[in-house]
Each structure stands twice: as structure tokens, then as C-alpha cells.
PDB file of N, CA and C in Angstrom:
ATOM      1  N   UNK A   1       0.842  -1.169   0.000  1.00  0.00           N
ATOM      2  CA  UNK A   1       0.000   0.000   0.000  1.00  0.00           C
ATOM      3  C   UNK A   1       0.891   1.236   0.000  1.00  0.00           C
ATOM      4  N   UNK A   2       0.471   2.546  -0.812  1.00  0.00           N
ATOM      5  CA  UNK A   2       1.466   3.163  -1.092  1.00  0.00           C
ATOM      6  C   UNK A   2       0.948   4.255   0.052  1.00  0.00           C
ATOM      7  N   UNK A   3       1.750   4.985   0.805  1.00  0.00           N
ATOM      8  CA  UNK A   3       1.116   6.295   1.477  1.00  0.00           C
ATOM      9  C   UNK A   3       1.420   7.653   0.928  1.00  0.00           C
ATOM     10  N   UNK A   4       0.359   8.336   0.796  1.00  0.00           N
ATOM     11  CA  UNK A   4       0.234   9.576  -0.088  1.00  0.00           C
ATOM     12  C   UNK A   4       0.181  10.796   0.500  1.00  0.00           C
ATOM     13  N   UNK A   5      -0.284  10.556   1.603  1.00  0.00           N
ATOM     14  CA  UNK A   5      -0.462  11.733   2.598  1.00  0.00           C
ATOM     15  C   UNK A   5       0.283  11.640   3.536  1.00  0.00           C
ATOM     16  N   UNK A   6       0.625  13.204   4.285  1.00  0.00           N
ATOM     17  CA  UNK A   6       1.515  13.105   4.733  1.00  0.00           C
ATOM     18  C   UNK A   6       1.240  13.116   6.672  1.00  0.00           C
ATOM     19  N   UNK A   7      -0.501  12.899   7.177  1.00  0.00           N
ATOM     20  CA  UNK A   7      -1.000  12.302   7.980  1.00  0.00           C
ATOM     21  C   UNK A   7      -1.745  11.725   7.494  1.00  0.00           C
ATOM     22  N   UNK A   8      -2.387  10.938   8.555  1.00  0.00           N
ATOM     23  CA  UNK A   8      -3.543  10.524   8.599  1.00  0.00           C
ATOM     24  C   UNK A   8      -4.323   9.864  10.049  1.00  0.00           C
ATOM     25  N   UNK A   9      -6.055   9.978   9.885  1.00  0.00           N
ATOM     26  CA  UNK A   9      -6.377  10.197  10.723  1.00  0.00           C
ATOM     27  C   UNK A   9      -6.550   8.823  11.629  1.00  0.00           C
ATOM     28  N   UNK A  10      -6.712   8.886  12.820  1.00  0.00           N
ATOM     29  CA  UNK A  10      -7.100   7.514  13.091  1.00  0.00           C
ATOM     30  C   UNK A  10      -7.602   6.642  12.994  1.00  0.00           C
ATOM     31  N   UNK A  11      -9.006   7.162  12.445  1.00  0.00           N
ATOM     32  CA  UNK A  11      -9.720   6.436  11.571  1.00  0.00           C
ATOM     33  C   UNK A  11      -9.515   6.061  10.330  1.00  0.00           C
ATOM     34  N   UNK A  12      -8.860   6.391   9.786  1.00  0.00           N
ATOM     35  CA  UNK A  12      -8.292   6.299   8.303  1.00  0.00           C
ATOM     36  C   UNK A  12      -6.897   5.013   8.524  1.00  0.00           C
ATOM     37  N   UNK A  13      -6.057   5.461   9.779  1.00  0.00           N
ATOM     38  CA  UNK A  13      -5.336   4.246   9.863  1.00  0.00           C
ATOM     39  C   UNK A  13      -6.358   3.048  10.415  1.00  0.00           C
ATOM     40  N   UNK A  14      -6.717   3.025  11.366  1.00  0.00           N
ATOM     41  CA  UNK A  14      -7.289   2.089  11.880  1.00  0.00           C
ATOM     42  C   UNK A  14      -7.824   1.070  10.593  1.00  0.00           C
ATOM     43  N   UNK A  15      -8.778   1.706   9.321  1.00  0.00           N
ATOM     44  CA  UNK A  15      -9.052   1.154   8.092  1.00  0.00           C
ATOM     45  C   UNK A  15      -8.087   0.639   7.672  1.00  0.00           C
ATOM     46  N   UNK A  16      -6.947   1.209   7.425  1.00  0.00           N
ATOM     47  CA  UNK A  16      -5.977   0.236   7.015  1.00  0.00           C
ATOM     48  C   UNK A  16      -5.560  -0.918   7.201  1.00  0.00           C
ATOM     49  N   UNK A  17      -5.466  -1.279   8.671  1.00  0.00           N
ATOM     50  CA  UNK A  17      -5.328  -2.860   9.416  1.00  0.00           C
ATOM     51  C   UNK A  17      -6.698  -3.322   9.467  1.00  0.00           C
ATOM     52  N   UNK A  18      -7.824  -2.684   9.456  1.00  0.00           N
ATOM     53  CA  UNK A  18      -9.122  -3.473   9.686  1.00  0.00           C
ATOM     54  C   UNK A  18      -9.287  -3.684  11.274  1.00  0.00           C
ATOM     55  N   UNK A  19      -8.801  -2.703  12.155  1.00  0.00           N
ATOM     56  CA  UNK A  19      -8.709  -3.161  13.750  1.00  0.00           C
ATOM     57  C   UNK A  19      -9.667  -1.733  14.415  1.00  0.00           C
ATOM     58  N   UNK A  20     -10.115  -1.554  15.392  1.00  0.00           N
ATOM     59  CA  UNK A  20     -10.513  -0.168  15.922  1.00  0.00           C
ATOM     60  C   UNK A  20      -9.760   0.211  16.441  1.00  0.00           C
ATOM     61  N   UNK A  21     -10.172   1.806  16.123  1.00  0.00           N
ATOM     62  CA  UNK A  21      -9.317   2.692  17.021  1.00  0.00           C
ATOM     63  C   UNK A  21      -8.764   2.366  18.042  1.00  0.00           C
ATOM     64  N   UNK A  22      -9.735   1.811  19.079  1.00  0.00           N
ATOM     65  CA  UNK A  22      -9.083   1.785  20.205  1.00  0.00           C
ATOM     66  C   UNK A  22      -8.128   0.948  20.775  1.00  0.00           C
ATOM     67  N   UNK A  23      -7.601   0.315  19.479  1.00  0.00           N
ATOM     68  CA  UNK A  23      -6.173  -0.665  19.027  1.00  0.00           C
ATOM     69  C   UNK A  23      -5.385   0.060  19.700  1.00  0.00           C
ATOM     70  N   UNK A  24      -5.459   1.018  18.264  1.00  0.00           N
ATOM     71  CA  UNK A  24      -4.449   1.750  17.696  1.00  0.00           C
ATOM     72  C   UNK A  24      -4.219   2.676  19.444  1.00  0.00           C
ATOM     73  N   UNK A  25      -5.407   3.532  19.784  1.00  0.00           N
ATOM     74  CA  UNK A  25      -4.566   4.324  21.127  1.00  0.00           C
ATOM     75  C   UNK A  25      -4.387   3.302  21.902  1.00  0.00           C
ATOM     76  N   UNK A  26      -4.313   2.209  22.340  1.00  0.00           N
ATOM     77  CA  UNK A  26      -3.918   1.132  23.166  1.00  0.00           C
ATOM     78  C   UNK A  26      -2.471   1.068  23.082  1.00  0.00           C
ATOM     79  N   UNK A  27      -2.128   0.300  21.889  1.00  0.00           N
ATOM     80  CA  UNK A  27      -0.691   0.149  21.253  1.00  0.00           C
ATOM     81  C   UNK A  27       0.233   1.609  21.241  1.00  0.00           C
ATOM     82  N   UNK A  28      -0.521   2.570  21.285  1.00  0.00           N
ATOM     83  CA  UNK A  28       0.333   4.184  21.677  1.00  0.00           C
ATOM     84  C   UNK A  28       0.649   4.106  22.745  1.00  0.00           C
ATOM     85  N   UNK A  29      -0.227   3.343  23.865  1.00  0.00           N
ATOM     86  CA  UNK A  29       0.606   3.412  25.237  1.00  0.00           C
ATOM     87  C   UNK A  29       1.480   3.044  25.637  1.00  0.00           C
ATOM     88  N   UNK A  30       1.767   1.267  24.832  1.00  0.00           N
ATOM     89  CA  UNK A  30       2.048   0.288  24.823  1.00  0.00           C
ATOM     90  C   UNK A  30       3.469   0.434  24.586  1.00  0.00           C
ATOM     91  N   UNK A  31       3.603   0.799  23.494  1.00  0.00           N
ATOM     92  CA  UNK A  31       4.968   0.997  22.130  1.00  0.00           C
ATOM     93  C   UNK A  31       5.485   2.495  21.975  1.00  0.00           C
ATOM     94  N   UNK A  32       6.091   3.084  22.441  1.00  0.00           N
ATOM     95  CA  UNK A  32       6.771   3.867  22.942  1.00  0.00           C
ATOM     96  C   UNK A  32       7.312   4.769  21.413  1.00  0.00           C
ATOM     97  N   UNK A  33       7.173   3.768  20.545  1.00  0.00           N
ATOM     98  CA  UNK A  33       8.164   4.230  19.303  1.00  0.00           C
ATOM     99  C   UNK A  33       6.269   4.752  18.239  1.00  0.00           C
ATOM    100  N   UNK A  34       5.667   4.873  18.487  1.00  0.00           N
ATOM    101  CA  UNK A  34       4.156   5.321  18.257  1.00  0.00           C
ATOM    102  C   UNK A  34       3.975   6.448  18.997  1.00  0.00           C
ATOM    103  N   UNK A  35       4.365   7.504  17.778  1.00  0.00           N
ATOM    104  CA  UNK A  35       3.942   9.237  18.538  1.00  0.00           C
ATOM    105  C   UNK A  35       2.949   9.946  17.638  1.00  0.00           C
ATOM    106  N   UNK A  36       1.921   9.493  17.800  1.00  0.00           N
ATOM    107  CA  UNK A  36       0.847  10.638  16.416  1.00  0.00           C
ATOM    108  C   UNK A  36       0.932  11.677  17.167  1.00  0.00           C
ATOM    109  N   UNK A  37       0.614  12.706  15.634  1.00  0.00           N
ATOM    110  CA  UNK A  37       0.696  14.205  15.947  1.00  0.00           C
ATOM    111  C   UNK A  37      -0.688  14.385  16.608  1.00  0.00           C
ATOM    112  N   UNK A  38      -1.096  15.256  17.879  1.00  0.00           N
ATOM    113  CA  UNK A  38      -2.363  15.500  17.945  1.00  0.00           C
ATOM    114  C   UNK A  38      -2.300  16.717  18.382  1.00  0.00           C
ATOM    115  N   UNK A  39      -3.628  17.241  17.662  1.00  0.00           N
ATOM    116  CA  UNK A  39      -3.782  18.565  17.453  1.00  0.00           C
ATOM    117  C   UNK A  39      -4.138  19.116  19.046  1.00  0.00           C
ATOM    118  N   UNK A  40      -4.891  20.680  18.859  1.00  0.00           N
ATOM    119  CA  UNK A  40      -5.276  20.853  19.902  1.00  0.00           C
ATOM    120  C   UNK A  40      -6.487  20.470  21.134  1.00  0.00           C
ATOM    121  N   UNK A  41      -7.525  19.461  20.021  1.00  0.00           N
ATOM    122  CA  UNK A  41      -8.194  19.311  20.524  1.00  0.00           C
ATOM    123  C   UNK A  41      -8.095  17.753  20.816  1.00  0.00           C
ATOM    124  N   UNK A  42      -6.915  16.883  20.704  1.00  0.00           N
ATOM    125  CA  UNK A  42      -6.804  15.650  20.794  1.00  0.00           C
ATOM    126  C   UNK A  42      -6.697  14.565  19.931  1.00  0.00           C
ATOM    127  N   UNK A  43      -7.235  15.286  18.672  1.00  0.00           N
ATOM    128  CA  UNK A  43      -7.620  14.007  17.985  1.00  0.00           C
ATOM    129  C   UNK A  43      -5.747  13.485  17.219  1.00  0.00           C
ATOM    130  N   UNK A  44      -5.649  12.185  17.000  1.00  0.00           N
ATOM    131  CA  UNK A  44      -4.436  11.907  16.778  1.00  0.00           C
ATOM    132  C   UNK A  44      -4.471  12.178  14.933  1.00  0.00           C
ATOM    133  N   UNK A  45      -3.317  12.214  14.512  1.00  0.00           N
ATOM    134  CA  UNK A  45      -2.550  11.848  13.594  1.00  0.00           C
ATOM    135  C   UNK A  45      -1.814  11.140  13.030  1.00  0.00           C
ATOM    136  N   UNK A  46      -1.698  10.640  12.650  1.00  0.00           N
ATOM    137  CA  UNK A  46       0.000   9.435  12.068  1.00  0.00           C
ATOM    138  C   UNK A  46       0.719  10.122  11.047  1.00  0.00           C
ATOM    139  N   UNK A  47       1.818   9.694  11.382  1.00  0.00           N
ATOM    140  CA  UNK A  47       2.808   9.850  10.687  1.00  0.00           C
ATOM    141  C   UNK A  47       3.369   8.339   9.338  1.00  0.00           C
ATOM    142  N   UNK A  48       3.475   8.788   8.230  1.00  0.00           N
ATOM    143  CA  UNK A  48       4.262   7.090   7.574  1.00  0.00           C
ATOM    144  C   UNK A  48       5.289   6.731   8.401  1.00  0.00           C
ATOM    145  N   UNK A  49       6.038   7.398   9.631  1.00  0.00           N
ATOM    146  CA  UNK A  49       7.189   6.799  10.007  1.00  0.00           C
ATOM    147  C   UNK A  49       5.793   5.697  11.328  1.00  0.00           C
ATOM    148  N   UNK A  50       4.894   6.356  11.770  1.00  0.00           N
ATOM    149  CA  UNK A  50       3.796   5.692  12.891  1.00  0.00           C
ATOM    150  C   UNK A  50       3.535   4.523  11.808  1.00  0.00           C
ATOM    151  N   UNK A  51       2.847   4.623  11.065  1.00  0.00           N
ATOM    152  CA  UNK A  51       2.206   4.076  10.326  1.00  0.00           C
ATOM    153  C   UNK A  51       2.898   2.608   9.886  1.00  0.00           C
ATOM    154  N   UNK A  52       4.391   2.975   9.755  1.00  0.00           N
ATOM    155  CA  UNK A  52       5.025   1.377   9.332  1.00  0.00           C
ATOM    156  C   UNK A  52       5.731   0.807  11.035  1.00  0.00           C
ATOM    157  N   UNK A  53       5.907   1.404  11.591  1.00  0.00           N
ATOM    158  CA  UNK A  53       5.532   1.079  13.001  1.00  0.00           C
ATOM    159  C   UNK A  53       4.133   0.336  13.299  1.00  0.00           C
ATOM    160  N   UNK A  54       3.241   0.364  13.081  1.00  0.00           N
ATOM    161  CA  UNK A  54       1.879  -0.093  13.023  1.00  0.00           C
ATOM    162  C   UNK A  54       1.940  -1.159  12.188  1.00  0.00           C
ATOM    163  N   UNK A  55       2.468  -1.328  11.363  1.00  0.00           N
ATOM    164  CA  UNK A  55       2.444  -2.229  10.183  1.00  0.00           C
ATOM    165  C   UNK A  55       3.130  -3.632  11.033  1.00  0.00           C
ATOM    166  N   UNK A  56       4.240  -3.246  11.671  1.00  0.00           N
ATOM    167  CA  UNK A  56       5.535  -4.003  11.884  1.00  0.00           C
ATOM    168  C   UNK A  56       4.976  -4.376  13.070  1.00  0.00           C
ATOM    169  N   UNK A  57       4.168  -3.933  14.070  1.00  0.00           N
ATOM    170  CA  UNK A  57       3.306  -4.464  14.916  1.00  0.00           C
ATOM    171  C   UNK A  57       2.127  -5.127  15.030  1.00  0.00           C
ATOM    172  N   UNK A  58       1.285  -4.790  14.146  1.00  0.00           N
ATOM    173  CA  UNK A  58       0.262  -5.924  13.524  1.00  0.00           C
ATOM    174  C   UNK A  58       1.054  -7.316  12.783  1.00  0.00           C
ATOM    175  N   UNK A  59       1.678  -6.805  12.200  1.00  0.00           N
ATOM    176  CA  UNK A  59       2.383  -8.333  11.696  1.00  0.00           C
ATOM    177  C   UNK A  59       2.810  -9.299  12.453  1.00  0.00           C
ATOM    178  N   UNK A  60       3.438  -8.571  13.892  1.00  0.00           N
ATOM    179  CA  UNK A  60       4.412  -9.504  14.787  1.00  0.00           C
ATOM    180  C   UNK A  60       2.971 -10.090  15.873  1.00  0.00           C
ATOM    181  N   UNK A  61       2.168  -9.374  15.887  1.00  0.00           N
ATOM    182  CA  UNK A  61       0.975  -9.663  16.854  1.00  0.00           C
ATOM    183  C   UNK A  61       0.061 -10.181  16.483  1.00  0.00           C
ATOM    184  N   UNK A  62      -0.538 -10.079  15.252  1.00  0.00           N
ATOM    185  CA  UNK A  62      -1.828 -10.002  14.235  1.00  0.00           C
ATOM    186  C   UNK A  62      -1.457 -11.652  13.607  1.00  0.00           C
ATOM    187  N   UNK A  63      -0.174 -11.384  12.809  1.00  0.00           N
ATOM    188  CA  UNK A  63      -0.028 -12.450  11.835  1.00  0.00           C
ATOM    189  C   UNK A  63       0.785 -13.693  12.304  1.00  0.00           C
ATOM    190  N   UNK A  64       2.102 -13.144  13.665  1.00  0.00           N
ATOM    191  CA  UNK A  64       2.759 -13.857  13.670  1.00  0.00           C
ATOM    192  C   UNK A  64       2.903 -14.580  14.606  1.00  0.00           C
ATOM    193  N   UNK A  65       2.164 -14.023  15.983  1.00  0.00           N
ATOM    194  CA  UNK A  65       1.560 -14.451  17.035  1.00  0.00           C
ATOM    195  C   UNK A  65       2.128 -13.983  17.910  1.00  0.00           C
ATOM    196  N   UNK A  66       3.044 -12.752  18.033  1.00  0.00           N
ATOM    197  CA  UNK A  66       3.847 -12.384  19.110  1.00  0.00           C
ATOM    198  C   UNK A  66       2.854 -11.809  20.357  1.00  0.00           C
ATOM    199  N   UNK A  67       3.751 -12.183  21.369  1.00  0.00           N
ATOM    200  CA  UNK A  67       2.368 -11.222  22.667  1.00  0.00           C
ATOM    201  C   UNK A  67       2.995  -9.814  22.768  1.00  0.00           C
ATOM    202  N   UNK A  68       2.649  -9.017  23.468  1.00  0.00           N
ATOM    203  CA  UNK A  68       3.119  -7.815  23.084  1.00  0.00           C
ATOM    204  C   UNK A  68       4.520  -7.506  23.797  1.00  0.00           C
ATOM    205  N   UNK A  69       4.669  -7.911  24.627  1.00  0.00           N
ATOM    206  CA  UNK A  69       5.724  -8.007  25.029  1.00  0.00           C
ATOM    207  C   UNK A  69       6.800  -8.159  23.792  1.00  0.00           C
ATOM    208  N   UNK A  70       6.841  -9.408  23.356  1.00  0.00           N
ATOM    209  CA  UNK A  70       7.528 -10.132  22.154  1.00  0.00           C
ATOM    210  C   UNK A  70       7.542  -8.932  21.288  1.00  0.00           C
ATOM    211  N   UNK A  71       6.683  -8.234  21.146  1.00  0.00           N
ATOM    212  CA  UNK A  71       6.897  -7.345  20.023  1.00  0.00           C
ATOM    213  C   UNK A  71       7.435  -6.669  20.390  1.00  0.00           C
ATOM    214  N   UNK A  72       7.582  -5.731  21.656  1.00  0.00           N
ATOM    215  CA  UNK A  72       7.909  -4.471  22.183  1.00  0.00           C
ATOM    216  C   UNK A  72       9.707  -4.901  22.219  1.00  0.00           C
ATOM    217  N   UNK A  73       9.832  -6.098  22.524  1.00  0.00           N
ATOM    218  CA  UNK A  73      11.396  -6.926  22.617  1.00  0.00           C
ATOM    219  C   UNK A  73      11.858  -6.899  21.073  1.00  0.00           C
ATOM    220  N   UNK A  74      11.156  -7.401  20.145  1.00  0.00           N
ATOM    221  CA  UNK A  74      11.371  -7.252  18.328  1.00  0.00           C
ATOM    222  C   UNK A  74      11.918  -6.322  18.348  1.00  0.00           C
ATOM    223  N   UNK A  75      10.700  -5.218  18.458  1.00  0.00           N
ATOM    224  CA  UNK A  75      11.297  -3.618  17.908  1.00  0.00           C
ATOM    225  C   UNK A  75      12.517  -3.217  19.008  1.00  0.00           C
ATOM    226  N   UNK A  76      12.964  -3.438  20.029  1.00  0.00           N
ATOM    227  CA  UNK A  76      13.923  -3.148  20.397  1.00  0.00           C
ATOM    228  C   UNK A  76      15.162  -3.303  19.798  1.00  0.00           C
ATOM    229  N   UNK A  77      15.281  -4.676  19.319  1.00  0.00           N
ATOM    230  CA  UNK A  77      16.190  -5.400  18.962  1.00  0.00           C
ATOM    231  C   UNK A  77      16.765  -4.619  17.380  1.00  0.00           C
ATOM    232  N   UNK A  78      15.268  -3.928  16.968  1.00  0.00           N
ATOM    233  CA  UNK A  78      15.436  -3.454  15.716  1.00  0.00           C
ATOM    234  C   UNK A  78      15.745  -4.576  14.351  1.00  0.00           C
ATOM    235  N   UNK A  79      15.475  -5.577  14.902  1.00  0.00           N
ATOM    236  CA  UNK A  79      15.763  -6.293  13.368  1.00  0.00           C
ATOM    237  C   UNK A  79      14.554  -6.430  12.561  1.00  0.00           C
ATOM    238  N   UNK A  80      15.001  -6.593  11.251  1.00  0.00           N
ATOM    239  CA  UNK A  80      13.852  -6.220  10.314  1.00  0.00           C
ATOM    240  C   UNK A  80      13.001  -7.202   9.845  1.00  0.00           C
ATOM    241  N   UNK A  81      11.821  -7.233  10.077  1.00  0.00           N
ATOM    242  CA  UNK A  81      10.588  -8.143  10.496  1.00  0.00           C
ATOM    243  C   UNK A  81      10.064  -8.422   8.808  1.00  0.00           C
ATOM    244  N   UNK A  82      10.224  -9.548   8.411  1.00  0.00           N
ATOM    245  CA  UNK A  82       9.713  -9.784   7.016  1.00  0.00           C
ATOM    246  C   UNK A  82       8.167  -9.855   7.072  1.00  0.00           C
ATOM    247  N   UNK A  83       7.508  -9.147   5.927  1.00  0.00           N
ATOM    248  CA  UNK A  83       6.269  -9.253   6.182  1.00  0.00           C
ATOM    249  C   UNK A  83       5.524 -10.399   5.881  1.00  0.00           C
ATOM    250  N   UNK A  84       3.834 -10.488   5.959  1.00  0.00           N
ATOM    251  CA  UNK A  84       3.221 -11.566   5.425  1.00  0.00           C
ATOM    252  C   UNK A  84       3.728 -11.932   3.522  1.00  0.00           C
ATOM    253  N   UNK A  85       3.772 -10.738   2.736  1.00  0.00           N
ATOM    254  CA  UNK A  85       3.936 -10.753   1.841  1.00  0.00           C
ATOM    255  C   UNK A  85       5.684 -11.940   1.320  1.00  0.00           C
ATOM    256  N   UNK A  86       6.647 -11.056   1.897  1.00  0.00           N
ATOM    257  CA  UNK A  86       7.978 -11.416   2.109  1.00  0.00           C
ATOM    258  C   UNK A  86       8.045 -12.659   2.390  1.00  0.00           C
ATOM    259  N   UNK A  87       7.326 -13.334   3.699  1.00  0.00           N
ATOM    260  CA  UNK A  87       7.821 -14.228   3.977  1.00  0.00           C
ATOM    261  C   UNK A  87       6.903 -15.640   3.288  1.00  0.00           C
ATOM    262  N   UNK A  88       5.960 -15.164   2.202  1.00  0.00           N
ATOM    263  CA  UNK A  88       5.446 -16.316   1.151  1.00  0.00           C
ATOM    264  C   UNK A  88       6.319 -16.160   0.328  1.00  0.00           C
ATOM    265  N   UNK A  89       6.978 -14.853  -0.644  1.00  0.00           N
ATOM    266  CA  UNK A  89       7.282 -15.583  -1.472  1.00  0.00           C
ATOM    267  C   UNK A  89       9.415 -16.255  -1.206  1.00  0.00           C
ATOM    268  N   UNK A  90       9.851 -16.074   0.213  1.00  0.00           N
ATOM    269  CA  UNK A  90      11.098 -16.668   0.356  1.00  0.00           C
ATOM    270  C   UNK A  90      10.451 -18.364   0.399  1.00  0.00           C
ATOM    271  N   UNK A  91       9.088 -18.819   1.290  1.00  0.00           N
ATOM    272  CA  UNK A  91       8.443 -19.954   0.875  1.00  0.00           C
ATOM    273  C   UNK A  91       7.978 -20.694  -0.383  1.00  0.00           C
ATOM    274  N   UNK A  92       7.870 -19.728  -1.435  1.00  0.00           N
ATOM    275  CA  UNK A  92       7.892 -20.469  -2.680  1.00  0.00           C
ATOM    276  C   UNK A  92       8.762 -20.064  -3.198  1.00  0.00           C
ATOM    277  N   UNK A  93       9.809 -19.567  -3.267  1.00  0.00           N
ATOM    278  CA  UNK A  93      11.095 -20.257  -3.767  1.00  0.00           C
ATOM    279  C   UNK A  93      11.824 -21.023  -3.144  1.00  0.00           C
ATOM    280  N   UNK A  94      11.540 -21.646  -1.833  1.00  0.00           N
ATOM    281  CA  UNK A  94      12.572 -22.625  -1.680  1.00  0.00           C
ATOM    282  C   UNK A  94      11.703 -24.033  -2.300  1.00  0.00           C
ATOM    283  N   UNK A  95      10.450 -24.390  -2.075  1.00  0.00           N
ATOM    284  CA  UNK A  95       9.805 -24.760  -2.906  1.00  0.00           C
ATOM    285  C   UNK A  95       9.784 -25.036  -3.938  1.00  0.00           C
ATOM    286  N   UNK A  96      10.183 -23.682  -5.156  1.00  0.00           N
ATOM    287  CA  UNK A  96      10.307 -24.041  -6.285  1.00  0.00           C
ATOM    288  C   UNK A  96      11.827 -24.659  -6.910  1.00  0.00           C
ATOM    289  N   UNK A  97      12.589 -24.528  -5.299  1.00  0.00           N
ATOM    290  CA  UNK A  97      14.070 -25.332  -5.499  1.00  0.00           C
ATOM    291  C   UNK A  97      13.634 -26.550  -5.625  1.00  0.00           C
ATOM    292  N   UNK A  98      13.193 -26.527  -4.468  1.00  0.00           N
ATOM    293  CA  UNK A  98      13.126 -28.350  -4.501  1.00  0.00           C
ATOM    294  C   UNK A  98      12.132 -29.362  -5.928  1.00  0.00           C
ATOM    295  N   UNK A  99      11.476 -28.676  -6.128  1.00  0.00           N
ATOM    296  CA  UNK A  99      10.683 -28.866  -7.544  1.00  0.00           C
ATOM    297  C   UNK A  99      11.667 -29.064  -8.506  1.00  0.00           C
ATOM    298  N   UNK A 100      12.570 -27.784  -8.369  1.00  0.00           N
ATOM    299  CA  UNK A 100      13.524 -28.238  -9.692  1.00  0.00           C
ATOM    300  C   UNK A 100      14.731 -28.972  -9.156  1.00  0.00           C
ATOM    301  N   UNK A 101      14.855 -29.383  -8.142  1.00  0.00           N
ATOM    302  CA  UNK A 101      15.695 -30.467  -7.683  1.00  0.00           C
ATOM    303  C   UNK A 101      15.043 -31.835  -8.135  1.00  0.00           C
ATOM    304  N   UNK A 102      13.979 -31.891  -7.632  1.00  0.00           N
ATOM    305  CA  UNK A 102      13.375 -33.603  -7.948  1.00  0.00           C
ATOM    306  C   UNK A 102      13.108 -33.611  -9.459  1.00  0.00           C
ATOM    307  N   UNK A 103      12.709 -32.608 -10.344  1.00  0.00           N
ATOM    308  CA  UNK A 103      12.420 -32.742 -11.886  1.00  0.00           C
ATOM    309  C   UNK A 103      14.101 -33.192 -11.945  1.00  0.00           C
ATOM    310  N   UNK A 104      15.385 -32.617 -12.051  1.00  0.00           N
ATOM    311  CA  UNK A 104      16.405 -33.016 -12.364  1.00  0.00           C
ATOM    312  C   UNK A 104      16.823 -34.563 -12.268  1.00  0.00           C
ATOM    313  N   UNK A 105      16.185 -34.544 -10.767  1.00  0.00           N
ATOM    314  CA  UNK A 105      16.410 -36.305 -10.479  1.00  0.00           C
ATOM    315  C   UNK A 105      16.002 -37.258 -11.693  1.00  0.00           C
ATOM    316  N   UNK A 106      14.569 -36.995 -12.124  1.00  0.00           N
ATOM    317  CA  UNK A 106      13.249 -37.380 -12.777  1.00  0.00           C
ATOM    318  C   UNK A 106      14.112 -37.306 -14.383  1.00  0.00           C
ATOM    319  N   UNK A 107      14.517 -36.185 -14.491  1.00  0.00           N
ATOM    320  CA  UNK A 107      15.502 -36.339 -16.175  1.00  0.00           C
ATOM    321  C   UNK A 107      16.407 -37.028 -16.347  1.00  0.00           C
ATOM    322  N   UNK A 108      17.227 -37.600 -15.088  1.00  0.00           N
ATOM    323  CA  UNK A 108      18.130 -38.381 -15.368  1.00  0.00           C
ATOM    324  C   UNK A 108      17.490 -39.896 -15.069  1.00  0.00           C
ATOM    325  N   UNK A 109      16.869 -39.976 -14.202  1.00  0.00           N
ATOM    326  CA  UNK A 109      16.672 -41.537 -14.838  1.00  0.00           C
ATOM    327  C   UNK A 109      15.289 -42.166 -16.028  1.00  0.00           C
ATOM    328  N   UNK A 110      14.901 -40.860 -16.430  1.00  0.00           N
ATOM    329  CA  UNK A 110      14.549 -41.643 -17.840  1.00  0.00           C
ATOM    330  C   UNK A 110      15.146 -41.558 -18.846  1.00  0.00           C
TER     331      UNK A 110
END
């Protein structure tokens, strides 16, 4: 997903993961590295730097099963969290090794 703007609102992120708001200000308390801009009257903002922060936390929690802890320990560590996307297709290519490993087998003995 490409980001175009240069906030956005909570509701507008929240759409993005498909989770409610009250995720998203949960995980602000939570995750330290989650600072939306908020105006004067409260309402939050994101930033794309929040926003792939959010990303990298739904993935580790959402997809990958981390408890939050686990995540809050991830992002410490700073290493870089392959996404759902990433980590199918490093799965079908090792896959498509082994495919063309056993076809090779398969050419030589007929």
C-alpha cells in the first residue's frame, strides 16, 4: 500500500489494518516508538514513520503471534521483520528449489 499523505487520521489508519481505534490508542501506550501528531483538541494523527511502526506491529501480533511483550522486545532489537507478503514468497522459492531439484532427479533416470 502506497502512502500519499503526509498524515492521517485515526480512523483512516485504523481502516488500514481493519482493527478499531481503540487498538491503535492502546498500542500508543504500549509501544513507545508510536507518537501521532495530535492537534489541539486531541484528535491523533500518524505519521508514515507511525504508520510502518503499526504495520511491523500488527504483523508480529496479528499475523505472527507475538504477545506484546515479544513485540515491544522485536522492535527493540530493531531487526527487520519480514512481512506476510515477504515471507510467502522466500516460501515459494525454496519450494520451487526443490521442484527443480526432484524434476532433475526425474531427467536423469529416464
Amino acid at each position: 500500500m502506497e502512502l500519499e499523505k503526509p498524515y492521517y487520521s485515526i480512523t483512516e489508519t485504523a481502516e488500514m489494518f481493519n482493527v478499531n481505534a481503540s487498538l491503535l490508542r492502546y498500542w500508543e501506550k504500549e509501544f513507545p516508538q508510536i507518537k501521532p501528531y495530535k492537534n489541539k483538541k486531541g484528535d491523533r494523527y500518524f505519521t508514515r514513520k507511525d504508520i510502518e511502526t503499526i504495520r511491523t506491529i500488527f504483523h508480529l501480533t496479528k499475523e505472527r503471534g507475538f504477545t506484546l511483550q515479544g513485540a515491544r522486545e522485536e522492535l527493540k532489537r530493531g531487526t527487520p521483520v519480514a512481512s506476510g507478503t515477504d515471507a510467502v514468497v522466500l516460501s515459494l522459492e525454496r519450494i520451487r528449489e526443490k521442484l527443480l531439484g526432484l524434476q532433475g532427479r526425474l531427467d536423469v533416470e529416464a
